[in-house]
Protein backbone atom coordinates (compact mmCIF):
# COMPACT_ATOMS: atom_id res chain seq x y z
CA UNK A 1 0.00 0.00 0.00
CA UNK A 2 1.47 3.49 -0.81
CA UNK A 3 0.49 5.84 1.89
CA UNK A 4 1.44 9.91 1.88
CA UNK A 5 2.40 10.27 6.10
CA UNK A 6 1.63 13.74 7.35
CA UNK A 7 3.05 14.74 10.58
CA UNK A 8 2.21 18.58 11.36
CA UNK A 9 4.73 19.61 14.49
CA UNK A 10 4.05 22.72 16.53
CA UNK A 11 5.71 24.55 14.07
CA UNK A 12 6.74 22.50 10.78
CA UNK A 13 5.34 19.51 8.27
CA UNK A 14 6.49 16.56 7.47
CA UNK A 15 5.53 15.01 4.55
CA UNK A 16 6.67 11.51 3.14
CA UNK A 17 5.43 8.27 1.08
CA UNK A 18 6.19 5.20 1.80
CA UNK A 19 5.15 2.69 -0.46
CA UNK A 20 5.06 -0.77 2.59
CA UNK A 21 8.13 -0.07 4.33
CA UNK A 22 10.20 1.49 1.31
CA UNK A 23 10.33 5.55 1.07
CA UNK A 24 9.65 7.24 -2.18
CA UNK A 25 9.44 10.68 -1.82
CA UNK A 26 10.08 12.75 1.58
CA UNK A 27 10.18 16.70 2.96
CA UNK A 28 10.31 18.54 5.81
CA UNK A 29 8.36 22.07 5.06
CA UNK A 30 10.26 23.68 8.37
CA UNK A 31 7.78 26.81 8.76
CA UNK A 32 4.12 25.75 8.05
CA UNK A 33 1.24 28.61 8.64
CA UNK A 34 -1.51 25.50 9.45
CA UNK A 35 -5.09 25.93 8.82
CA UNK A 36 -5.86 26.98 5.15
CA UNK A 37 -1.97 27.17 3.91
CA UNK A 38 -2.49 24.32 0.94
CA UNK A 39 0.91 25.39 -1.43
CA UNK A 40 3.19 22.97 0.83
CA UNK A 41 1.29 20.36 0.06
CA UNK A 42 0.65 20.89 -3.41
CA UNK A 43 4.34 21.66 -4.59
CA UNK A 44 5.61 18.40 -2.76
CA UNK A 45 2.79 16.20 -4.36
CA UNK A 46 3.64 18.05 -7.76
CA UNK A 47 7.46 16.95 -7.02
CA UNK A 48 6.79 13.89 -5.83
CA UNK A 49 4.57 13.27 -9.24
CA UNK A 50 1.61 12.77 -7.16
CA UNK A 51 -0.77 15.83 -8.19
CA UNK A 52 -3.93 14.07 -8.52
CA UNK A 53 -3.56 11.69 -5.69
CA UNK A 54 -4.19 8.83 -8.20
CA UNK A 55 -0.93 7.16 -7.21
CA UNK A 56 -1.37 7.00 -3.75
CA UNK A 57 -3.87 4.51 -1.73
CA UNK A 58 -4.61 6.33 1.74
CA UNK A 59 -3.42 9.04 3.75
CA UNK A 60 -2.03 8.82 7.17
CA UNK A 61 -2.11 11.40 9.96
CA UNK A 62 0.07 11.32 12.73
CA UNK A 63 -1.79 13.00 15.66
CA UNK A 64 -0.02 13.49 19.30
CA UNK A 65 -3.57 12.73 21.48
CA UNK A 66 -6.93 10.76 20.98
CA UNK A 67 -8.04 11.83 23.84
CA UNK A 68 -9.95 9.08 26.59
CA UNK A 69 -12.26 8.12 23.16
CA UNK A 70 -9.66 7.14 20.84
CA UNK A 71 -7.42 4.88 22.19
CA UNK A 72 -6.38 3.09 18.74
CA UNK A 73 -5.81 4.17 15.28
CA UNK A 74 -9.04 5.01 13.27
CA UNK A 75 -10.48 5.93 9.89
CA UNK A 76 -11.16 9.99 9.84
CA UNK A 77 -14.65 10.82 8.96
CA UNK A 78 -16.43 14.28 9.88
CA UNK A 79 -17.54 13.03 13.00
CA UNK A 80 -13.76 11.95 14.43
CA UNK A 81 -12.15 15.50 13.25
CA UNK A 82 -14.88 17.19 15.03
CA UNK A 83 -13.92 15.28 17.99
CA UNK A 84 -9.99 16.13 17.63
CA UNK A 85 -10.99 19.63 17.36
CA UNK A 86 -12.78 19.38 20.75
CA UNK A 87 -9.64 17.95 22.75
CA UNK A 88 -7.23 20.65 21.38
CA UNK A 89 -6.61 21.57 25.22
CA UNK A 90 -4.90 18.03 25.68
CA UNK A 91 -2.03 18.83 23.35
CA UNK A 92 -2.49 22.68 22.57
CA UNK A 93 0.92 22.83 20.10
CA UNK A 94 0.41 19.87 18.57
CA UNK A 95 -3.57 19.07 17.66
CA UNK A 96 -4.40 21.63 16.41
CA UNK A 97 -1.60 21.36 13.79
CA UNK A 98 -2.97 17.87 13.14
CA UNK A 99 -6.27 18.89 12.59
CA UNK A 100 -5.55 21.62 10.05
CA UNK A 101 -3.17 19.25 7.80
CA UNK A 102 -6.08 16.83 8.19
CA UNK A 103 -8.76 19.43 6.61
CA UNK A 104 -6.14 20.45 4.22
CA UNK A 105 -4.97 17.43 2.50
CA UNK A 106 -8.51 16.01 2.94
CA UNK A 107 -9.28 19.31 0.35
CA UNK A 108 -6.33 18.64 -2.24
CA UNK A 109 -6.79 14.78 -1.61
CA UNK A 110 -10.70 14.08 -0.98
CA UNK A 111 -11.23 10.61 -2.26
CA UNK A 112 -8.28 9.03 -0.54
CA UNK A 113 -9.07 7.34 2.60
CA UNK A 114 -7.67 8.79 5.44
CA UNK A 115 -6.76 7.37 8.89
CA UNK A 116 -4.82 8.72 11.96
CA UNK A 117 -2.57 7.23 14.02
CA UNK A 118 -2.46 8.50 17.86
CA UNK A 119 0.88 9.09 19.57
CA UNK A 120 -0.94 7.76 22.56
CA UNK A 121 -2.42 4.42 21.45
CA UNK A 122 0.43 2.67 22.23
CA UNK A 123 0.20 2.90 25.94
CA UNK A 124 -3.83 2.07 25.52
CA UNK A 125 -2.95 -1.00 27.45
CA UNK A 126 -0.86 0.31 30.94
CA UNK A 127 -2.20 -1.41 33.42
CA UNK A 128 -4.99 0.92 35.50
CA UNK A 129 -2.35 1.15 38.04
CA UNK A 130 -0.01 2.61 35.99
CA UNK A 131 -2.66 4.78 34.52
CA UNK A 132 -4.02 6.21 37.65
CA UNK A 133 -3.29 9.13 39.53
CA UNK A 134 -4.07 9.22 43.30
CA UNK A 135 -5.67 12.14 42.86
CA UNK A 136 -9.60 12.13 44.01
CA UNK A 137 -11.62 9.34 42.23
CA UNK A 138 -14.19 12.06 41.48
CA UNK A 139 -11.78 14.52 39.40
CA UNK A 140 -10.29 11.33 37.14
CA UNK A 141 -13.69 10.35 36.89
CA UNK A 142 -15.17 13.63 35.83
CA UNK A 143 -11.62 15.35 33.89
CA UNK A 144 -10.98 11.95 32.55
CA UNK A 145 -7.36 12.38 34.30
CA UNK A 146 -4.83 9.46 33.43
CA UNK A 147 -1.23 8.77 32.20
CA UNK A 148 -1.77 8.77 28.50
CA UNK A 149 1.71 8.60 27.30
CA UNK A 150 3.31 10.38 24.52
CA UNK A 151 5.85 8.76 21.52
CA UNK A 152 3.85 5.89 21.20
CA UNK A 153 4.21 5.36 17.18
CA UNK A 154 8.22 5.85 17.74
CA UNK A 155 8.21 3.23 21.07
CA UNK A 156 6.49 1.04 18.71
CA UNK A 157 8.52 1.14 15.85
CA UNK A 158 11.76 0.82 18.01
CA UNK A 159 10.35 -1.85 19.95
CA UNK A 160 9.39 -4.68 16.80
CA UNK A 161 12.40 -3.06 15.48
CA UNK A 162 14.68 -3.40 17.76
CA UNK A 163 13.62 -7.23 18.73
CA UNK A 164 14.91 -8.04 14.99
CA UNK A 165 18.12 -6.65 15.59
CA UNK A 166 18.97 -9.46 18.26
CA UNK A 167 16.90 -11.96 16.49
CA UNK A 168 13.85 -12.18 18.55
CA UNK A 169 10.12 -11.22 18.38
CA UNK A 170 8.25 -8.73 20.91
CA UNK A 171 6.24 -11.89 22.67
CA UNK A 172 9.04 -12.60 25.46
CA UNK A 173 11.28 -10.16 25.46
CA UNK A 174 11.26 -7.06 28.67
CA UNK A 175 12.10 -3.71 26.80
CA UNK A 176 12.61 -0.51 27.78
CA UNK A 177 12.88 1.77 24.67
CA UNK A 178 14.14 5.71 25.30
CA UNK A 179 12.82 8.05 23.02
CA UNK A 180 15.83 10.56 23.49
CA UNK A 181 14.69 13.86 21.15
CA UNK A 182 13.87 17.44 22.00
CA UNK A 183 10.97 15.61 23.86
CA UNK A 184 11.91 12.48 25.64
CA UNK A 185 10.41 9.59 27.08
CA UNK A 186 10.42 6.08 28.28
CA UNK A 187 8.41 3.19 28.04
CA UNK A 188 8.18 -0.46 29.48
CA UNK A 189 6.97 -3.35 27.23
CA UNK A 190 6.52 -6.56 28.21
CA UNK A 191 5.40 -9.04 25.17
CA UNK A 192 4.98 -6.03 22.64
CA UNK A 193 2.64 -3.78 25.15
CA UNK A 194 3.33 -0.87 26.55
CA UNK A 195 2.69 -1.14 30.23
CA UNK A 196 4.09 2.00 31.73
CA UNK A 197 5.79 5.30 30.64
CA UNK A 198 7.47 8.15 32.00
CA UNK A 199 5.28 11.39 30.14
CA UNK A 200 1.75 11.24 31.42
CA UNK A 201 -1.81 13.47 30.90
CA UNK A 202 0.95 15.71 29.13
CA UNK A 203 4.05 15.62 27.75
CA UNK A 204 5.81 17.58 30.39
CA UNK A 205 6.34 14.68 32.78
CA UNK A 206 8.99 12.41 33.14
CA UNK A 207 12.60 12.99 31.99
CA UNK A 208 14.45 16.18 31.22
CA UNK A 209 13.87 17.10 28.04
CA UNK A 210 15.72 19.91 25.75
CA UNK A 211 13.68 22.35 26.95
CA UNK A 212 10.96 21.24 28.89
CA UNK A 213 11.54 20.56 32.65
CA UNK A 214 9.96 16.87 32.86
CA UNK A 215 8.51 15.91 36.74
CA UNK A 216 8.77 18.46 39.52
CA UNK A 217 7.48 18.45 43.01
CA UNK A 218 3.96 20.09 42.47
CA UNK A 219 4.68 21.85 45.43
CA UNK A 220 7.00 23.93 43.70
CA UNK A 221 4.71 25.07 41.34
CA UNK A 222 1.94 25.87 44.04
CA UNK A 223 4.76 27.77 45.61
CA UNK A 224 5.89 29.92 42.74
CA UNK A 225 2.37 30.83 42.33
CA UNK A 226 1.52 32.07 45.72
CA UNK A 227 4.58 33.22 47.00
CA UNK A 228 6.76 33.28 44.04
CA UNK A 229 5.05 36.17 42.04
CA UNK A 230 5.09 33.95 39.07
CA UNK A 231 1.51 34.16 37.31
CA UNK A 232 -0.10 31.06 35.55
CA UNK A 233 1.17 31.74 31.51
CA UNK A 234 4.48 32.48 32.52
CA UNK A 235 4.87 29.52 34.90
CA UNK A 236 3.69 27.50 31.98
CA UNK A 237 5.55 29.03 29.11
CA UNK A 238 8.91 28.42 31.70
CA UNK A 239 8.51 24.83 32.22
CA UNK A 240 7.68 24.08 28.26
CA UNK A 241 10.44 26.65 26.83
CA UNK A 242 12.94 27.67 29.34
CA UNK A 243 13.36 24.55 31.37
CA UNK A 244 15.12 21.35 31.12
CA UNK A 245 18.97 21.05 29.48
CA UNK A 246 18.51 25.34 28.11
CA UNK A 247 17.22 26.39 31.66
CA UNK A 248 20.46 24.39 33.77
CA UNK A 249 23.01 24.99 30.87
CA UNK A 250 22.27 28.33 29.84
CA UNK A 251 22.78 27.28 25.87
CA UNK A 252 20.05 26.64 23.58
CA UNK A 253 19.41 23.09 25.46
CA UNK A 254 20.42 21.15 22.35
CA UNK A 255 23.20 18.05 23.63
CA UNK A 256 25.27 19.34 21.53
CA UNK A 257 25.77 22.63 22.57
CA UNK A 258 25.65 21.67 26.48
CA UNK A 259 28.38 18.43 25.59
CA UNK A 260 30.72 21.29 23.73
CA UNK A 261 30.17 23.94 26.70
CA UNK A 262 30.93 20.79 28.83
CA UNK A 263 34.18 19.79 27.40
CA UNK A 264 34.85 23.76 27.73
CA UNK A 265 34.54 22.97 31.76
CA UNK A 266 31.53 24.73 31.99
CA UNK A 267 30.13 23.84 35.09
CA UNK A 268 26.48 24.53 34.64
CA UNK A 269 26.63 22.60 31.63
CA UNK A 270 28.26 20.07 33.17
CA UNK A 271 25.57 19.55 35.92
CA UNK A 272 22.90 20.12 33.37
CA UNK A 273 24.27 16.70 31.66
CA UNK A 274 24.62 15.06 35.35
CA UNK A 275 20.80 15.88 36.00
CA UNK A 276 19.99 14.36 32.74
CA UNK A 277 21.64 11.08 32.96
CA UNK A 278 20.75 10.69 36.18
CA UNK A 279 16.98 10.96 35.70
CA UNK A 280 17.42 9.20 32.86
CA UNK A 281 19.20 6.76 34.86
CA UNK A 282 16.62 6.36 37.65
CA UNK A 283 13.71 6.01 34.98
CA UNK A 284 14.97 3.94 33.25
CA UNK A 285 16.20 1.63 36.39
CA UNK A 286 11.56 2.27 36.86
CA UNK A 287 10.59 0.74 34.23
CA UNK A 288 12.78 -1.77 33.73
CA UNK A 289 10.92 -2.77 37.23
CA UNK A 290 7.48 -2.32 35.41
CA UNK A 291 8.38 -4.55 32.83
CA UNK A 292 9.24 -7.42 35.42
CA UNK A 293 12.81 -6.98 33.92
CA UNK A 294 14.92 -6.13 31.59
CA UNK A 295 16.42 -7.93 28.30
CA UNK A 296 16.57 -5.57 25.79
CA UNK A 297 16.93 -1.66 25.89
CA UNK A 298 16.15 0.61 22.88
CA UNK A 299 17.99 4.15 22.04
CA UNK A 300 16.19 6.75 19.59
CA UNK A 301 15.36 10.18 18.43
CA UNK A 302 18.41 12.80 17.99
CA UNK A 303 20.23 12.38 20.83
CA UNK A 304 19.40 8.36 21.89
CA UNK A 305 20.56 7.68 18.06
CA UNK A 306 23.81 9.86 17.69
CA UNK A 307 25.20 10.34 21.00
CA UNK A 308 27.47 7.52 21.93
CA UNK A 309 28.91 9.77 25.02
CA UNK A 310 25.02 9.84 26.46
CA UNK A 311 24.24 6.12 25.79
CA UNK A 312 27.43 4.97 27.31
CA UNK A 313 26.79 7.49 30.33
CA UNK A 314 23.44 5.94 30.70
CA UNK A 315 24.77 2.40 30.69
CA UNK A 316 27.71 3.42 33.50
CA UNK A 317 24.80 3.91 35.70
CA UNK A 318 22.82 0.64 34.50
CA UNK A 319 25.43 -1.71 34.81
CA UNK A 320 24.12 -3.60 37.73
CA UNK A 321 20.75 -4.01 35.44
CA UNK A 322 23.12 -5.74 33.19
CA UNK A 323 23.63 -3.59 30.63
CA UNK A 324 27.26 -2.99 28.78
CA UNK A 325 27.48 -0.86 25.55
CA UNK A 326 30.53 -1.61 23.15
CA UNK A 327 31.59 2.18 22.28
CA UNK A 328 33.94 1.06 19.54
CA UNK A 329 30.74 0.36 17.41
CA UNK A 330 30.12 2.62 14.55
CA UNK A 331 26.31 3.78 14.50
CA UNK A 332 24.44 3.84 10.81
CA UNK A 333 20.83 3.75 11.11
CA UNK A 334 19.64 0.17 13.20
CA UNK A 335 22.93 -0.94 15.53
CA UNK A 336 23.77 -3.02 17.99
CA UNK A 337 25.61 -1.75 20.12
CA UNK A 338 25.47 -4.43 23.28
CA UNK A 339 29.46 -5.37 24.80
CA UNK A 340 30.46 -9.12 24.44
CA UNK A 341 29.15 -10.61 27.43
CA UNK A 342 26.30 -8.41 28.36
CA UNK A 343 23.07 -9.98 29.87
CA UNK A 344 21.08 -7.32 28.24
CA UNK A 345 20.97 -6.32 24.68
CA UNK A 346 21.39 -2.49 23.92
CA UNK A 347 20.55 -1.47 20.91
CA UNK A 348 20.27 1.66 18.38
CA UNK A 349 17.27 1.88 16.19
CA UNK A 350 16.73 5.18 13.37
CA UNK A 351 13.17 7.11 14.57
CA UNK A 352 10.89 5.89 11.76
CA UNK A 353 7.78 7.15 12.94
CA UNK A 354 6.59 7.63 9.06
CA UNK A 355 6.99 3.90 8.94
CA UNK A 356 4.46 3.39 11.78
CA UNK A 357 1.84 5.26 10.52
CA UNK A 358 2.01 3.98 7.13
CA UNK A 359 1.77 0.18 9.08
CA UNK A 360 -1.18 1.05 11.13
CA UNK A 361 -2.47 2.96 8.03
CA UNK A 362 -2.73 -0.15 6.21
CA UNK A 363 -3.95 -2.20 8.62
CA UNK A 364 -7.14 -0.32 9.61
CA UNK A 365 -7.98 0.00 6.03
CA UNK A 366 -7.78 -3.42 5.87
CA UNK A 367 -9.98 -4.38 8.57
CA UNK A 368 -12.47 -2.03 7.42
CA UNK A 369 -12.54 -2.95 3.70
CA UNK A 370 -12.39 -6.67 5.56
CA UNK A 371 -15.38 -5.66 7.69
CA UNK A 372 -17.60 -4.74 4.09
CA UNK A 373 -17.02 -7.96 2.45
């Protein structure tokens, strides 16, 4: 099945085809106005050959949150859109975006099926205690307040992916995967489910991120508020844009910049790296526990795929887990990287998140053209 991906960021489109698991034709438009803005689109399908659609067999949407009614990929219709538009508060940056390439290639491209694939139906199946949050049984009840999970189509893809790289399927195996990017996160799988991860009813919990502060005593934050002189917007435009690796380092947060100051001896960019590693360290150390152990651990996004210095810092602090990395390794695309001798496997698998949604694409298409025979 040939499948155009769309994935609208806060800010830019992606755009790629993928014809099964093989790429024909991909582009990154980095500024994209959203919402009526159609040329993007048209100029890559024009490149790409593709003006008319009549080459192509679906369309799939990558979308950061279904929301509590959504909790697996499904076909877009009128009705489902309208719902997306309604949970725009769950992922404010993000949804939106989705919703506006959705209306816009569904204008260019309206007889091509078109499905979307949820960043958070991968983690549909934590456990209830994983989910929950002991916060009064009446507000998770009424808010619909739960650990929904972000990453979900890249966990996935690393997961299966990274189970063929040491010759073994999902069913059996104990995998963490670290989704190491801008925004970072963790997940447990036991026999290909996700049963716990480290972001939860947003994507500001869990590890430190490039930017974004990950989990903080809410104390703090009531703190700031009523004693602090800090009002609402700016306490949450700090802790999505000033926080994290930029706040502690003082650079622009990306690894690089904070590994070069680091090297410099720069000594709040060397404790900005120590707080990483270490929370990475401890979360990881979590949900290897959720997954009832661990035999395989999965790097990727930017910095899990192309810094060797933070995986092997990561598995300095793992090594009781079992884990060893073999530094010598050169890294192209899916590696492992796992030392002679390890008990766990450690491995290095390219963010394909393109190739998820075209896979989940397919599939719902074909249970619903199944479903009408």
């Amino acid at each position: 099945m040939r499948v155009l991906v769309v994935n609208a960021g806060s800010s830019s489109l992606k755009l790629s085809v993928l014809d099964g698991e093989r790429s024909v034709a991909a582009h990154t438009v980095e500024r994209w106005d959203g919402a009526g803005d159609l040329d993007p689109l048209r100029e890559f399908l024009s490149e790409a050959g593709l003006t008319d659609g009549g080459d192509l067999d679906a369309v799939g949407h990558r979308v950061v949150h279904g929301g509590p009614r959504f909790r697996e990929p499904v076909r877009l219709d009128d009705d489902a859109v309208a719902y997306l538009d309604s949970i725009a508060d769950l992922a404010p940056l993000h949804n939106p975006r989705a919703v506006a390439a959705i209306r816009a290639v569904g204008e260019l491209l309206p007889d091509l099926p078109a499905v979307a694939a949820f960043d958070t139906s991968f983690h549909a199946t934590i456990p209830e205690a994983a989910a929950t949050y002991a916060l009064p049984r009446e507000w998770n009840h009424r808010f619909e307040l739960r650990r929904y999970g972000f990453h979900g189509l890249s966990h996935a893809h690393a997961v299966r992916r990274g189970a063929a790289l040491v010759g073994r399927e999902p069913a059996g195996l104990r995998v963490v995967s670290c989704h190491l990017g801008a925004g970072a996160s963790l997940c447990a799988v036991r026999d290909g489910r996700s049963v716990d991860t480290t972001m939860g009813f947003t994507p500001l919990a869990g590890l430190v991120m490039q930017t974004r502060v990950g989990s903080v005593d809410p104390g703090i934050l009531l703190w700031l508020l009523e004693h602090g002189g800090v009002d609402v917007e700016t306490l949450g435009g700090v802790l999505e844009h000033q926080s994290g690796l930029k706040g502690l380092s003082g650079t622009s947060g990306d690894l690089r910049d904070v590994l070069e100051a680091r090297a410099d001896g720069d000594a709040d960019a060397t404790l900005a790296f120590d707080v990483y590693v270490h929370r990475l360290v401890c979360e990881i150390g979590s949900m290897a526990a959720s997954a009832g152990g661990l035999d395989l651990l999965v790097f990727t996004g930017g910095m899990g795929e192309h810094s060797a210095e933070l995986r092997a810092a990561a598995a300095g602090g793992l090594f009781h887990l079992g884990v060893e990395v073999d530094t010598t390794v050169e890294v192209e695309g899916d590696t492992d990287v796992t030392q002679d001798g390890a008990r766990v496997h450690t491995v290095v698998v390219a963010a394909a998140e393109d190739q998820e949604v075209a896979r989940v694409t397919a599939q719902v298409l074909d249970a619903s053209e199944g479903a009408l025979r």
